[in-house]
C-alpha atoms as a PDB file:
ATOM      1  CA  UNK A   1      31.877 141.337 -14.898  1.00  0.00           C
ATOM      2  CA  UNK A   2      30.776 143.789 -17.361  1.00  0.00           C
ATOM      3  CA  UNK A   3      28.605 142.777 -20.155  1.00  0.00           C
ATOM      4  CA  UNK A   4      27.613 145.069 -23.635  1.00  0.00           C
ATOM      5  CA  UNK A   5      24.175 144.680 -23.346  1.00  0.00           C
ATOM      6  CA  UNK A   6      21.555 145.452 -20.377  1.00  0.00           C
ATOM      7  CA  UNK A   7      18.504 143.772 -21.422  1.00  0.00           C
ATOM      8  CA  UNK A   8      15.431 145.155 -20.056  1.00  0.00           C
ATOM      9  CA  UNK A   9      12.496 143.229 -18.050  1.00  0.00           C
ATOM     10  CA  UNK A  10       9.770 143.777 -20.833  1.00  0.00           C
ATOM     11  CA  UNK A  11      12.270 141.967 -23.066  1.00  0.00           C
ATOM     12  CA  UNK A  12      13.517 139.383 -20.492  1.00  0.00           C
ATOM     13  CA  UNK A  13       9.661 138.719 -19.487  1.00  0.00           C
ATOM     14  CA  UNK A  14       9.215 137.482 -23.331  1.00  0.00           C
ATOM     15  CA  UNK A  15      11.323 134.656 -22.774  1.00  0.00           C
ATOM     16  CA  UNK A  16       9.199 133.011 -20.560  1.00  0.00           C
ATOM     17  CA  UNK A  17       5.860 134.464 -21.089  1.00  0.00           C
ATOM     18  CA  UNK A  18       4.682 134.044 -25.432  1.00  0.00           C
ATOM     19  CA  UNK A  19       3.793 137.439 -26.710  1.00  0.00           C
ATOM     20  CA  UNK A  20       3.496 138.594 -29.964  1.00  0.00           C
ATOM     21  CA  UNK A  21       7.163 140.223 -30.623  1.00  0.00           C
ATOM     22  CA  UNK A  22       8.585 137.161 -28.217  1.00  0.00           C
ATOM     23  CA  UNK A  23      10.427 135.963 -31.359  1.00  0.00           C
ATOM     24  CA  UNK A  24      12.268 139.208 -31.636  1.00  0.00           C
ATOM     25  CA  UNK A  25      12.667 139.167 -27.527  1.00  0.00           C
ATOM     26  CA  UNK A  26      14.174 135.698 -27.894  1.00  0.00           C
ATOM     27  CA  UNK A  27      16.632 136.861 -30.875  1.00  0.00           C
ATOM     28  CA  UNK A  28      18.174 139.968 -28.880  1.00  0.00           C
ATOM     29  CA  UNK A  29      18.714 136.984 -25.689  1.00  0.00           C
ATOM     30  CA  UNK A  30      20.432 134.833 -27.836  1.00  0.00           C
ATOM     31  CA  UNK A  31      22.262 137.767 -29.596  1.00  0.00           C
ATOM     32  CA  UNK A  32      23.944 139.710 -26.342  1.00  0.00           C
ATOM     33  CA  UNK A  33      25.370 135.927 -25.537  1.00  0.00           C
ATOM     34  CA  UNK A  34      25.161 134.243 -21.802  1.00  0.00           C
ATOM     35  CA  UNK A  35      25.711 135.659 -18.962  1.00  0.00           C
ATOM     36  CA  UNK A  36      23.063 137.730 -19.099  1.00  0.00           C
ATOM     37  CA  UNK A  37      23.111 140.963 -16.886  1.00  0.00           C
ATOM     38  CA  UNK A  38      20.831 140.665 -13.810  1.00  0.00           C
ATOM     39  CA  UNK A  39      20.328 143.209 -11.547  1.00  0.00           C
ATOM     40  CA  UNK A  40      18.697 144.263  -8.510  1.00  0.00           C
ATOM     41  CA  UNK A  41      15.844 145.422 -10.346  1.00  0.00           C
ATOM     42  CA  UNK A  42      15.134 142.250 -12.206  1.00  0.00           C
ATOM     43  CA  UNK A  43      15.350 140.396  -9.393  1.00  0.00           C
ATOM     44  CA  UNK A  44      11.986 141.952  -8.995  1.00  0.00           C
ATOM     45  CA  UNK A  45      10.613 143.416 -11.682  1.00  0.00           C
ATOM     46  CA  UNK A  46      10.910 139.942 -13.530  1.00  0.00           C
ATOM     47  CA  UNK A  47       8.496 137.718 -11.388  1.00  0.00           C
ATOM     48  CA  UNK A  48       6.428 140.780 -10.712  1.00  0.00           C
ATOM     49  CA  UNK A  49       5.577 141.221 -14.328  1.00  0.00           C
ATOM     50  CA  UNK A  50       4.870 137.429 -14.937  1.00  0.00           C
ATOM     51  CA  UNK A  51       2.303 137.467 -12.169  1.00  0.00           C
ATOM     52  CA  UNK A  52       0.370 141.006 -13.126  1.00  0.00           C
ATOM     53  CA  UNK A  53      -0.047 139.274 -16.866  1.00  0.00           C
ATOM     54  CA  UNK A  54      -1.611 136.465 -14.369  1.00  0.00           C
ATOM     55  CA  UNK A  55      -3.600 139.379 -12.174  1.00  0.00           C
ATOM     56  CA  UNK A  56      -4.598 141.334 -16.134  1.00  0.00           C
ATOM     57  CA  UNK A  57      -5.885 137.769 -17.151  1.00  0.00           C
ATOM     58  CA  UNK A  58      -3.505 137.104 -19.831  1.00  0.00           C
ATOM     59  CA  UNK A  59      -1.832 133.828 -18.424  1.00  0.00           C
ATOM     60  CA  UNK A  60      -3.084 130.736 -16.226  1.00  0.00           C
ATOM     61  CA  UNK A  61      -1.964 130.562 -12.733  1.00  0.00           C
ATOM     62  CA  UNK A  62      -0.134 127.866 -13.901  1.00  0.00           C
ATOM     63  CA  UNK A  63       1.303 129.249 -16.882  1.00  0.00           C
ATOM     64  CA  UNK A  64       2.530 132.197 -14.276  1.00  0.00           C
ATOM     65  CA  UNK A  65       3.822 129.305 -11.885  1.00  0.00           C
ATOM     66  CA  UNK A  66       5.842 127.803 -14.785  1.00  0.00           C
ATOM     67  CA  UNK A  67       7.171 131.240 -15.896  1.00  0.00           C
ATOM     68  CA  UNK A  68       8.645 132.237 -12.727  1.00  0.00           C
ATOM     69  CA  UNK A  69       9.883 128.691 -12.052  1.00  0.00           C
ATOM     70  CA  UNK A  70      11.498 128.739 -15.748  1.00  0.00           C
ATOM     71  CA  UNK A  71      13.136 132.614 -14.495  1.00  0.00           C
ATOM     72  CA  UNK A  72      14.501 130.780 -11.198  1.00  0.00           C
ATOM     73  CA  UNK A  73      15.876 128.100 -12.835  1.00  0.00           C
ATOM     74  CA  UNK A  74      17.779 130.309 -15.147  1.00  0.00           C
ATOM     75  CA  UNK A  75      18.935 132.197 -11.940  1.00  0.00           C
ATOM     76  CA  UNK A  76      20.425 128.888 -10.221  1.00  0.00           C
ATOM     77  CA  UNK A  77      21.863 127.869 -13.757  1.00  0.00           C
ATOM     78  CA  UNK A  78      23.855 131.069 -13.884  1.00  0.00           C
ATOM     79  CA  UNK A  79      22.165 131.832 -16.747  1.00  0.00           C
ATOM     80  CA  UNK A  80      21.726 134.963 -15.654  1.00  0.00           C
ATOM     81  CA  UNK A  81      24.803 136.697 -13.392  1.00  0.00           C
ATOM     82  CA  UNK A  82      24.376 139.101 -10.751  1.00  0.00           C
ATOM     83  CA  UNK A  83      25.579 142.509 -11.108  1.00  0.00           C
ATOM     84  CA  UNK A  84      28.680 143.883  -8.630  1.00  0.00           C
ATOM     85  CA  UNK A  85      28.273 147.288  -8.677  1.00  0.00           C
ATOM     86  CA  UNK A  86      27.111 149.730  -5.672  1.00  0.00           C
ATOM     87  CA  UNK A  87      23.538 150.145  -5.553  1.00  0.00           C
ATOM     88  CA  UNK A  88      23.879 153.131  -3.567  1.00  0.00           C
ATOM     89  CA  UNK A  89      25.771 155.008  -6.641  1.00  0.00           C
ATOM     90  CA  UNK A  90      22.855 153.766  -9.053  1.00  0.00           C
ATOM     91  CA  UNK A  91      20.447 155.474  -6.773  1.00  0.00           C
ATOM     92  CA  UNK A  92      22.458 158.660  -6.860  1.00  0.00           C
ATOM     93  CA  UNK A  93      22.600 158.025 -11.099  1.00  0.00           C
ATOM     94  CA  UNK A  94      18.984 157.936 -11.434  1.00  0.00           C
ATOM     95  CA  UNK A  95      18.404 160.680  -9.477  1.00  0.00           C
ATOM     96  CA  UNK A  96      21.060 162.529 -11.965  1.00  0.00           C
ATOM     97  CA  UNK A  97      19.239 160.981 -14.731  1.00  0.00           C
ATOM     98  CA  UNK A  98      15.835 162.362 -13.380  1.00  0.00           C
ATOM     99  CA  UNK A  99      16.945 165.850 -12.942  1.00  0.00           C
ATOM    100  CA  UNK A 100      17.973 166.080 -16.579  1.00  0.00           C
ATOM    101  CA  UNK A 101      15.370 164.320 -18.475  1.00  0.00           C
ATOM    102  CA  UNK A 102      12.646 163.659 -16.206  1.00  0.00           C
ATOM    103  CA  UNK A 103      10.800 166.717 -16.934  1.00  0.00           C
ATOM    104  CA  UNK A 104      11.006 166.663 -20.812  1.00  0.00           C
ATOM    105  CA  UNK A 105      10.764 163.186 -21.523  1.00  0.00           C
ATOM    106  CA  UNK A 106       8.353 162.019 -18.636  1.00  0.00           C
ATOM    107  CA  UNK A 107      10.771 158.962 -17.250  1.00  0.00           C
ATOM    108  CA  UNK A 108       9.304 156.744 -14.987  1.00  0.00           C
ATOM    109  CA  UNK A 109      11.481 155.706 -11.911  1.00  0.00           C
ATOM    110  CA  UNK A 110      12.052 151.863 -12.646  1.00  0.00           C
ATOM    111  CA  UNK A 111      13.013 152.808 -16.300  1.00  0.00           C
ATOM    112  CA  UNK A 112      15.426 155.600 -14.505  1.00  0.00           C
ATOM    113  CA  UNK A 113      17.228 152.485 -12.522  1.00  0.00           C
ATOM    114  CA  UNK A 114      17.432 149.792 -15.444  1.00  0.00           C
ATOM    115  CA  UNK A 115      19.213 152.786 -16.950  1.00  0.00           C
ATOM    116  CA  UNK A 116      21.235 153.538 -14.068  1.00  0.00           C
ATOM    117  CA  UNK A 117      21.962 150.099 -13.684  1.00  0.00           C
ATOM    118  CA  UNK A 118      23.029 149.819 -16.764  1.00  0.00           C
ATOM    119  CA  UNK A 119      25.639 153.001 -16.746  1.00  0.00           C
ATOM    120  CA  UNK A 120      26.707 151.558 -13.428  1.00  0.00           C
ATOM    121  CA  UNK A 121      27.776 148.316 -14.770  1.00  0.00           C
ATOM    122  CA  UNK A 122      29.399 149.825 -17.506  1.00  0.00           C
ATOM    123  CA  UNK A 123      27.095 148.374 -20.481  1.00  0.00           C
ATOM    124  CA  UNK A 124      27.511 150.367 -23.763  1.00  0.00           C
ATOM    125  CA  UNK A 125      24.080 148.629 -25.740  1.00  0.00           C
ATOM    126  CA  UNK A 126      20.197 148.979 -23.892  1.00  0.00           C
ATOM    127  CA  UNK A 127      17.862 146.362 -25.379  1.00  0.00           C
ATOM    128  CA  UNK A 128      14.067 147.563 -25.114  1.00  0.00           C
ATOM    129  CA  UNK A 129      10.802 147.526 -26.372  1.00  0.00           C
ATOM    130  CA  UNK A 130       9.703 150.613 -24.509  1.00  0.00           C
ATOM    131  CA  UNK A 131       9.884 153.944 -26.675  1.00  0.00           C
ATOM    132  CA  UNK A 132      10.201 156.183 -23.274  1.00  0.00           C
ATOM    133  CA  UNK A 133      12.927 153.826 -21.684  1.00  0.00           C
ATOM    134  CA  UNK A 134      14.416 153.939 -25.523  1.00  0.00           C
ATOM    135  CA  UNK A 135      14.657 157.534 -24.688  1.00  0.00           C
ATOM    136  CA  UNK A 136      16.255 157.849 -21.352  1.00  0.00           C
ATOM    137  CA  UNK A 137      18.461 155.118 -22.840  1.00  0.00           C
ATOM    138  CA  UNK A 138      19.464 157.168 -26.296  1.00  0.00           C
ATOM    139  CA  UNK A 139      20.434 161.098 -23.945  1.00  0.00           C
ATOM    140  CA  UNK A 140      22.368 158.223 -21.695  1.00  0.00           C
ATOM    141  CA  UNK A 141      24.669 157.367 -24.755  1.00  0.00           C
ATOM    142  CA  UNK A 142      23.272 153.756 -24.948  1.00  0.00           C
ATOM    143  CA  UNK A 143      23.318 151.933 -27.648  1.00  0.00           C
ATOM    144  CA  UNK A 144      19.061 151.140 -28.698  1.00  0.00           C
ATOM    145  CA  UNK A 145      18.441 147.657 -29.391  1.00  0.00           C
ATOM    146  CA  UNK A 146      16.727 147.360 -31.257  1.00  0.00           C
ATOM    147  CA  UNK A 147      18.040 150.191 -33.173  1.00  0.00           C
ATOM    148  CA  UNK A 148      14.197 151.281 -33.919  1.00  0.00           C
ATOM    149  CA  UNK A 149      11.205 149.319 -32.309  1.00  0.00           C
ATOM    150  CA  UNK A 150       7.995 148.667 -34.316  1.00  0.00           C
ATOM    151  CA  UNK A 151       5.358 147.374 -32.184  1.00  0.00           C
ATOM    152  CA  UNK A 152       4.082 144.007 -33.633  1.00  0.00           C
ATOM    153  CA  UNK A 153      -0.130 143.926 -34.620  1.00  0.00           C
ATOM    154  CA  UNK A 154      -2.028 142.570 -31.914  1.00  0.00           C
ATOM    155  CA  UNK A 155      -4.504 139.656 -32.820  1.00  0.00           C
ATOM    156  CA  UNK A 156      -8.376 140.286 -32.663  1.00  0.00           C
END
């Protein structure tokens, strides 16, 4: 299988978590069509980041409950497909991707393997929120989506 569009966690987490730019999240989803693209790094970095909004205070332990629950479902629904690729050669791409741009753009190592990932699976579009991942994504010859990122205003 090889979709356009790797969608990042931080986008993917906005689905099932309400945040401010959620709306925008939820428009991207729908927009890059079903199957999504799920990797070996959502597999954890999804329910991880539901439960540290739980551990920073910003959800219920039942609003993190129903969030991963709502993520699993969409796993068994095939809502979300599996990559096939070899996750050896996406370990050996992000270590490429390091080398390069690492040291001038400051590229943390999960944003190096949704990249990876994403090269690996053949994706031409990268869909996130995250101006240094938006980076890696951009010298990778991604695709942004969005094609430029304005963070919403938080509420006081």
């Amino acid at each position: 299988m090889i979709a356009e569009t790797y969608i990042d966690t931080g986008i993917m987490v906005k689905s099932y978590v309400f945040e401010a730019d959620s709306p925008a999240a939820i428009a991207i989803i729908e927009a890059a069509g079903e199957p999504l693209i799920f990797s070996h790094v959502h597999a954890l970095d999804i329910p991880n980041a539901i439960r540290l909004k739980r551990f920073r205070g910003e959800i219920t332990a039942g609003e993190e409950t129903a969030a991963v629950r709502a993520f699993r479902a969409d796993v068994d629904a095939g809502r979300l497909a599996r990559l096939d690729y070899d996750l050896a050669a996406v370990f050996i791409r992000a270590e490429a991707l390091s080398a390069k741009h690492s040291g001038g753009i400051g590229s943390r190592s999960l944003d190096l393997l949704h990249v990876a990932e994403a090269l690996e699976a053949g994706c031409t579009a990268f869909a996130s929120f995250d101006d240094r991942q938006r980076k890696l994504a951009a010298l990778a010859d991604l695709k942004l989506i969005p094609a430029k990122h304005v963070a919403p205003a938080t509420v006081r």
